[in-house]
PDB file of N, CA and C in Angstrom:
ATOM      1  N   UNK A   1    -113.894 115.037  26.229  1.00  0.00           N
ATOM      2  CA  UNK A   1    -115.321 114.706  26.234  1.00  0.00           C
ATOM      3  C   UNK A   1    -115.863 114.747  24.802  1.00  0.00           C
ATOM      4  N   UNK A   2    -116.725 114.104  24.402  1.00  0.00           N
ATOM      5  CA  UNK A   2    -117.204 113.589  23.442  1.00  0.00           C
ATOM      6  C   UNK A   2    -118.916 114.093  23.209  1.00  0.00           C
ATOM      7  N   UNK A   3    -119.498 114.411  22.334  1.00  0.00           N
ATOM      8  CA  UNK A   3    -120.886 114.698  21.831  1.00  0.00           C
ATOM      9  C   UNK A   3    -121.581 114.008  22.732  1.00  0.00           C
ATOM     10  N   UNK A   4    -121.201 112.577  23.202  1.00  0.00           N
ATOM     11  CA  UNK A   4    -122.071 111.335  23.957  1.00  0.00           C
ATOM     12  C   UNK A   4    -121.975 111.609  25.915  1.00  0.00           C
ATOM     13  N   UNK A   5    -120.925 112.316  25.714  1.00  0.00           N
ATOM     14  CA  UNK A   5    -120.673 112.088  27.545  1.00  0.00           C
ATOM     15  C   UNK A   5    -121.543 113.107  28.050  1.00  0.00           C
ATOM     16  N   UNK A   6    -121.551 113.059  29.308  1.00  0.00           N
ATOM     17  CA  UNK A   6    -122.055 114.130  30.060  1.00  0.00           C
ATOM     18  C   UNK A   6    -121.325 115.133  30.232  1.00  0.00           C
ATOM     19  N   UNK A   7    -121.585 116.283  30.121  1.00  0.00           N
ATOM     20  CA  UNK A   7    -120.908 117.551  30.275  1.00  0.00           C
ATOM     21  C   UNK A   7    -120.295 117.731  31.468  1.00  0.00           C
ATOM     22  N   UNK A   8    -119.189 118.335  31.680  1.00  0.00           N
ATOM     23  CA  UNK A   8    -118.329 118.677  32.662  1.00  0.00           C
ATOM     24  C   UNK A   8    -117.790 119.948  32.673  1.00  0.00           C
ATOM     25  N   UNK A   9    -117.838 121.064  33.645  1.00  0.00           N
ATOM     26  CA  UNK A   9    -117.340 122.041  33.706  1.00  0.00           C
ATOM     27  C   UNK A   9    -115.471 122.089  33.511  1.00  0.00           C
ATOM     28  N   UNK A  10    -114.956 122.342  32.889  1.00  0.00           N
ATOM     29  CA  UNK A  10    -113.590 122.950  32.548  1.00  0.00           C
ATOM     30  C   UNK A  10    -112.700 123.315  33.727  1.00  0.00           C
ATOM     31  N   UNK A  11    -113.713 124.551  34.390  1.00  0.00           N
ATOM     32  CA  UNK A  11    -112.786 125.954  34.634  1.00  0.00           C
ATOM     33  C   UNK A  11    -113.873 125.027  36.549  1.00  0.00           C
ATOM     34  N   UNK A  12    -112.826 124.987  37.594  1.00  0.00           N
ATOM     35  CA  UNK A  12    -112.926 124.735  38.709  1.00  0.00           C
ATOM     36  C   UNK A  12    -113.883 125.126  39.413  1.00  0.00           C
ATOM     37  N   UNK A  13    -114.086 126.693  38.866  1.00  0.00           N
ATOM     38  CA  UNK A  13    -114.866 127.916  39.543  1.00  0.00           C
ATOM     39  C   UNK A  13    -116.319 127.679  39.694  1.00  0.00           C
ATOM     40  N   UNK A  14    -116.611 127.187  37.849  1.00  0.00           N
ATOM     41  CA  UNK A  14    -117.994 127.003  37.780  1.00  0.00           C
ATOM     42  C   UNK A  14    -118.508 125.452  38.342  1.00  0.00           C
ATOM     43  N   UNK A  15    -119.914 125.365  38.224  1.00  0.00           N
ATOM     44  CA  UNK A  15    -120.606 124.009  39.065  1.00  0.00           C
ATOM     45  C   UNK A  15    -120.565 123.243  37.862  1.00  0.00           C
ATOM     46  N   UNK A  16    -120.494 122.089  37.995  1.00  0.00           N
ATOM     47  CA  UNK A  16    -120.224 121.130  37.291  1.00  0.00           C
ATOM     48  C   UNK A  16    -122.075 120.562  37.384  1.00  0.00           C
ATOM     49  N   UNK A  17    -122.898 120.433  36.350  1.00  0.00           N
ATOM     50  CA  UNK A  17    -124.339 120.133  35.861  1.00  0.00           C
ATOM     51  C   UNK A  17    -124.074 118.701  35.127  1.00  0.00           C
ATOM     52  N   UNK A  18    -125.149 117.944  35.530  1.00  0.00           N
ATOM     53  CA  UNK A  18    -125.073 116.810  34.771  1.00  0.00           C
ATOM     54  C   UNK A  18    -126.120 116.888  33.895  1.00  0.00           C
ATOM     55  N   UNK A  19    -126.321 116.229  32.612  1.00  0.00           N
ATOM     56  CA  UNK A  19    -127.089 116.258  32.160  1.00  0.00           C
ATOM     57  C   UNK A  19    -127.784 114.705  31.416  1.00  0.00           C
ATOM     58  N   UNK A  20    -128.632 114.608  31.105  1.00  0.00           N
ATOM     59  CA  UNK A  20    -128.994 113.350  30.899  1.00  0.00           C
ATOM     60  C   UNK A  20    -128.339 112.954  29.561  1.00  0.00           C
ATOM     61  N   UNK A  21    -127.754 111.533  29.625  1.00  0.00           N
ATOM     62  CA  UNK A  21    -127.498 111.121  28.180  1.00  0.00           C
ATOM     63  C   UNK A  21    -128.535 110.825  26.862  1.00  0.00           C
ATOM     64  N   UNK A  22    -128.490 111.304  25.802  1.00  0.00           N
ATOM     65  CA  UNK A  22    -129.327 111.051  24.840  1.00  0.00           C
ATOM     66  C   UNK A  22    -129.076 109.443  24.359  1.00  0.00           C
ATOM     67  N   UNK A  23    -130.497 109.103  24.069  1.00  0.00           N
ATOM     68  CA  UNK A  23    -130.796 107.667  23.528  1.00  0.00           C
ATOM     69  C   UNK A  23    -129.855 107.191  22.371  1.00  0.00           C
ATOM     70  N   UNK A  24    -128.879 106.032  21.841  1.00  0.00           N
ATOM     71  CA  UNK A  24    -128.125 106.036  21.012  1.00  0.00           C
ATOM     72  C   UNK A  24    -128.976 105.201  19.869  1.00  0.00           C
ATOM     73  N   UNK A  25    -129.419 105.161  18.675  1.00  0.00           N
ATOM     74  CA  UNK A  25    -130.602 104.094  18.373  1.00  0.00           C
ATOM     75  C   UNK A  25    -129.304 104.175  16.952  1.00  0.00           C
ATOM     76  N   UNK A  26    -128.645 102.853  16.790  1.00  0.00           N
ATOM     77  CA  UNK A  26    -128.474 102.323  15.291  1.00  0.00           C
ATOM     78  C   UNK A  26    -128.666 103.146  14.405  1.00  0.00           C
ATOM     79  N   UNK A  27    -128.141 103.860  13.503  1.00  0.00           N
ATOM     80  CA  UNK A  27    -129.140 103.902  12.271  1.00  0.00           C
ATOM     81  C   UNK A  27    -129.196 102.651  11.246  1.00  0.00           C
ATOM     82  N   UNK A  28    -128.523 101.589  11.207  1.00  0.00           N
ATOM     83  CA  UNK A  28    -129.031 100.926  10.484  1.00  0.00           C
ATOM     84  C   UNK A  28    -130.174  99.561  11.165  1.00  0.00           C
ATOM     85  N   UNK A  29    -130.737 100.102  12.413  1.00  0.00           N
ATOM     86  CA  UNK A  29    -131.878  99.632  13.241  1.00  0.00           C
ATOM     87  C   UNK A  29    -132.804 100.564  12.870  1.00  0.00           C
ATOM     88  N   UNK A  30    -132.337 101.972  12.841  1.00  0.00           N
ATOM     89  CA  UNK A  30    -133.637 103.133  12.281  1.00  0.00           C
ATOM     90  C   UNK A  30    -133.678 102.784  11.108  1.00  0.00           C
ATOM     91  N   UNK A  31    -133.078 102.922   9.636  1.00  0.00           N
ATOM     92  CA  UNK A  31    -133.407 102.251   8.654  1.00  0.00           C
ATOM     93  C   UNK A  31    -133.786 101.168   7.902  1.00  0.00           C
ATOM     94  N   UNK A  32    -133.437 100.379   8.799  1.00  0.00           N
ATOM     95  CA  UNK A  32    -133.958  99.244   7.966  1.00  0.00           C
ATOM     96  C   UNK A  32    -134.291  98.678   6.691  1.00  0.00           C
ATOM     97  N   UNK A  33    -132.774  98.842   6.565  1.00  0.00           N
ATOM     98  CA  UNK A  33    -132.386  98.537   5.191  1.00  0.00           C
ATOM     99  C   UNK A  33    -133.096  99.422   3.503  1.00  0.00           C
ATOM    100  N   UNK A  34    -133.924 100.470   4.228  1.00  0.00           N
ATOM    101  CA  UNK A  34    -134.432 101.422   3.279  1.00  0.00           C
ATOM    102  C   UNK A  34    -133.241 102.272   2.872  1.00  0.00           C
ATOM    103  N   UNK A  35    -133.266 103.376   1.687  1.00  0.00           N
ATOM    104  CA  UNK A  35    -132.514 103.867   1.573  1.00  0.00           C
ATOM    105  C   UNK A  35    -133.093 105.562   2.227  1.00  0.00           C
ATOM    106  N   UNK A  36    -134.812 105.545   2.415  1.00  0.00           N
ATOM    107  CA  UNK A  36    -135.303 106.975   2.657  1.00  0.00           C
ATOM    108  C   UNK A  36    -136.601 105.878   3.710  1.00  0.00           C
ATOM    109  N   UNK A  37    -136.724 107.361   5.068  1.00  0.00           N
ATOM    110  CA  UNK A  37    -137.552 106.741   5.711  1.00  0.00           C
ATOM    111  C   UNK A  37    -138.373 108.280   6.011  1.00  0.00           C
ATOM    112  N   UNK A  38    -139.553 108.724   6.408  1.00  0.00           N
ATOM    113  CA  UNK A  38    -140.471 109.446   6.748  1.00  0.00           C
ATOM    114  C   UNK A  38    -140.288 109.280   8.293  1.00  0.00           C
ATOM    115  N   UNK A  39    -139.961 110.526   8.646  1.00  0.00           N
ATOM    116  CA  UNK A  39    -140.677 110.707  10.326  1.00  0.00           C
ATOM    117  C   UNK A  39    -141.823 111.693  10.545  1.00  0.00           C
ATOM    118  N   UNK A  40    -142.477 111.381  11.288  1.00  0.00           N
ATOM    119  CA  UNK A  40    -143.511 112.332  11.118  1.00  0.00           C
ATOM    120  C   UNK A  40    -143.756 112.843  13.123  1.00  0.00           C
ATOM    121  N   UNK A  41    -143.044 114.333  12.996  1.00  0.00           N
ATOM    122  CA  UNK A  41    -143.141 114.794  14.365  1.00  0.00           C
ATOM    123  C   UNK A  41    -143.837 116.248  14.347  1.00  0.00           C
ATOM    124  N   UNK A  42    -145.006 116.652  15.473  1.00  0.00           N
ATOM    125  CA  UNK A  42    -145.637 117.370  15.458  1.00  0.00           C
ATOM    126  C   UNK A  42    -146.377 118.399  14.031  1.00  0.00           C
ATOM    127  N   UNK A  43    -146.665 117.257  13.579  1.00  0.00           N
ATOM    128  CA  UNK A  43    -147.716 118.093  12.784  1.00  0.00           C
ATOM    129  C   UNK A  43    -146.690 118.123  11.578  1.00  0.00           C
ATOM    130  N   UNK A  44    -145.598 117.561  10.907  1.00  0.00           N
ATOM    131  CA  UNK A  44    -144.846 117.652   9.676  1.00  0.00           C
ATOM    132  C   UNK A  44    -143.884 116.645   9.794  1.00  0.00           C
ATOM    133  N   UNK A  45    -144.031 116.363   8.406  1.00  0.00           N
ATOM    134  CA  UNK A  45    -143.332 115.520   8.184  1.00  0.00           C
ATOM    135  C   UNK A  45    -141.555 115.385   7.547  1.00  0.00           C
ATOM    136  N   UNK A  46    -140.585 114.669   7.985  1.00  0.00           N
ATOM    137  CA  UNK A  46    -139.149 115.323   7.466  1.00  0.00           C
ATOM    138  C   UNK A  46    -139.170 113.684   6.634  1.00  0.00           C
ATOM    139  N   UNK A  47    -137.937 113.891   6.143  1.00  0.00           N
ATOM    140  CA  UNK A  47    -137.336 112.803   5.357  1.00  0.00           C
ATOM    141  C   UNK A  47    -136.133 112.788   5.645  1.00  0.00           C
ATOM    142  N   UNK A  48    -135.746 111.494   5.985  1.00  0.00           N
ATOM    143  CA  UNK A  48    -134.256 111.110   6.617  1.00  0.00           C
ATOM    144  C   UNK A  48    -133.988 109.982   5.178  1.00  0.00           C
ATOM    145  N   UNK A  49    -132.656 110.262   4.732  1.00  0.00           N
ATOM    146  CA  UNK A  49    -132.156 109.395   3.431  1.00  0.00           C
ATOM    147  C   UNK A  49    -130.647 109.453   4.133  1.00  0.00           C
ATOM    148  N   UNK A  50    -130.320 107.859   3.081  1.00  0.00           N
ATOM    149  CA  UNK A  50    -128.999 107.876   3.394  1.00  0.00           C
ATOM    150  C   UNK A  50    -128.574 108.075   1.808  1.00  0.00           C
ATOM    151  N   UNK A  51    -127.452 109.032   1.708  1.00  0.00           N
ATOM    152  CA  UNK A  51    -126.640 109.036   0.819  1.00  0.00           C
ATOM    153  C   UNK A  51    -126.314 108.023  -0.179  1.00  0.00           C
ATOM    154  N   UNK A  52    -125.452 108.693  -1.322  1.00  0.00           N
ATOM    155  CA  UNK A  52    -124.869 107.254  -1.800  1.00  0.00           C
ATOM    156  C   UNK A  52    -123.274 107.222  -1.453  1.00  0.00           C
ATOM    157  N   UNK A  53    -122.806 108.031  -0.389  1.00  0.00           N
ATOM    158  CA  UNK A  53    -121.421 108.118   0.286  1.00  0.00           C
ATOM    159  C   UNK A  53    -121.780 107.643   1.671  1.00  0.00           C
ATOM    160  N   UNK A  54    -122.655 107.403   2.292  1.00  0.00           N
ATOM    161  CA  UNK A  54    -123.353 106.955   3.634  1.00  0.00           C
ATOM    162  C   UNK A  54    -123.511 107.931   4.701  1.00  0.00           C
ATOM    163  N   UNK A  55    -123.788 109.080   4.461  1.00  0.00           N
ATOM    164  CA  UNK A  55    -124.029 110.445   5.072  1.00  0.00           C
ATOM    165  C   UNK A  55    -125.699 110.052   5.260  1.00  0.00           C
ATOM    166  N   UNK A  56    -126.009 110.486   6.467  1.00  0.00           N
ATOM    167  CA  UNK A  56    -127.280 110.919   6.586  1.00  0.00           C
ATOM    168  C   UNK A  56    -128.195 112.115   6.542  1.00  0.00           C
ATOM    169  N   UNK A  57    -129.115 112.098   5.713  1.00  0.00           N
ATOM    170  CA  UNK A  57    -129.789 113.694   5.839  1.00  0.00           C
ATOM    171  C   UNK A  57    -131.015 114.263   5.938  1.00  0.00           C
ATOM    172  N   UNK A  58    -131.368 114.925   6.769  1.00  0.00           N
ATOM    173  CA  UNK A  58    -132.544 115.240   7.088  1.00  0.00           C
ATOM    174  C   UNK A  58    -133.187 116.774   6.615  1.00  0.00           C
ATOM    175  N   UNK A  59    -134.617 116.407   6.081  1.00  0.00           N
ATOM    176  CA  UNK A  59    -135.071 117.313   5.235  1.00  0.00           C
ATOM    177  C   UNK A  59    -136.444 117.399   5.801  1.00  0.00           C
ATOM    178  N   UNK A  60    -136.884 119.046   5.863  1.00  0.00           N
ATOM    179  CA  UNK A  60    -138.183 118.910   5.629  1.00  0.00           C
ATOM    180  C   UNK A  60    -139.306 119.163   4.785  1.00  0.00           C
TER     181      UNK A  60
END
């Protein structure tokens, strides 16, 4: 299983919970061709940049 799938219990014993999949959005649809973009969530603002190795990073 992967960061993306839904979780699955392992061990037989325990209940197996589904959980909802998270939204997958591009980042180069979130960027748009910027190299630094501003999000602004509850009351502060972060800064998402892409690298000059193509790492993404988020700051607040």
């Amino acid at each position: 299983m992967n960061a993306f799938n839904n979780k699955q219990s392992e061990n037989s014993d325990e209940e197996s919970f589904d959980y909802p999949r998270p939204r997958i959005i591009n980042s180069e649809e979130l960027m748009q061709g910027e190299v630094e973009i501003l999000i602004h969530h509850n009351d502060t603002m972060y800064r998402l940049r892409e690298t000059k190795t193509g790492k993404l990073i988020l700051q607040k």
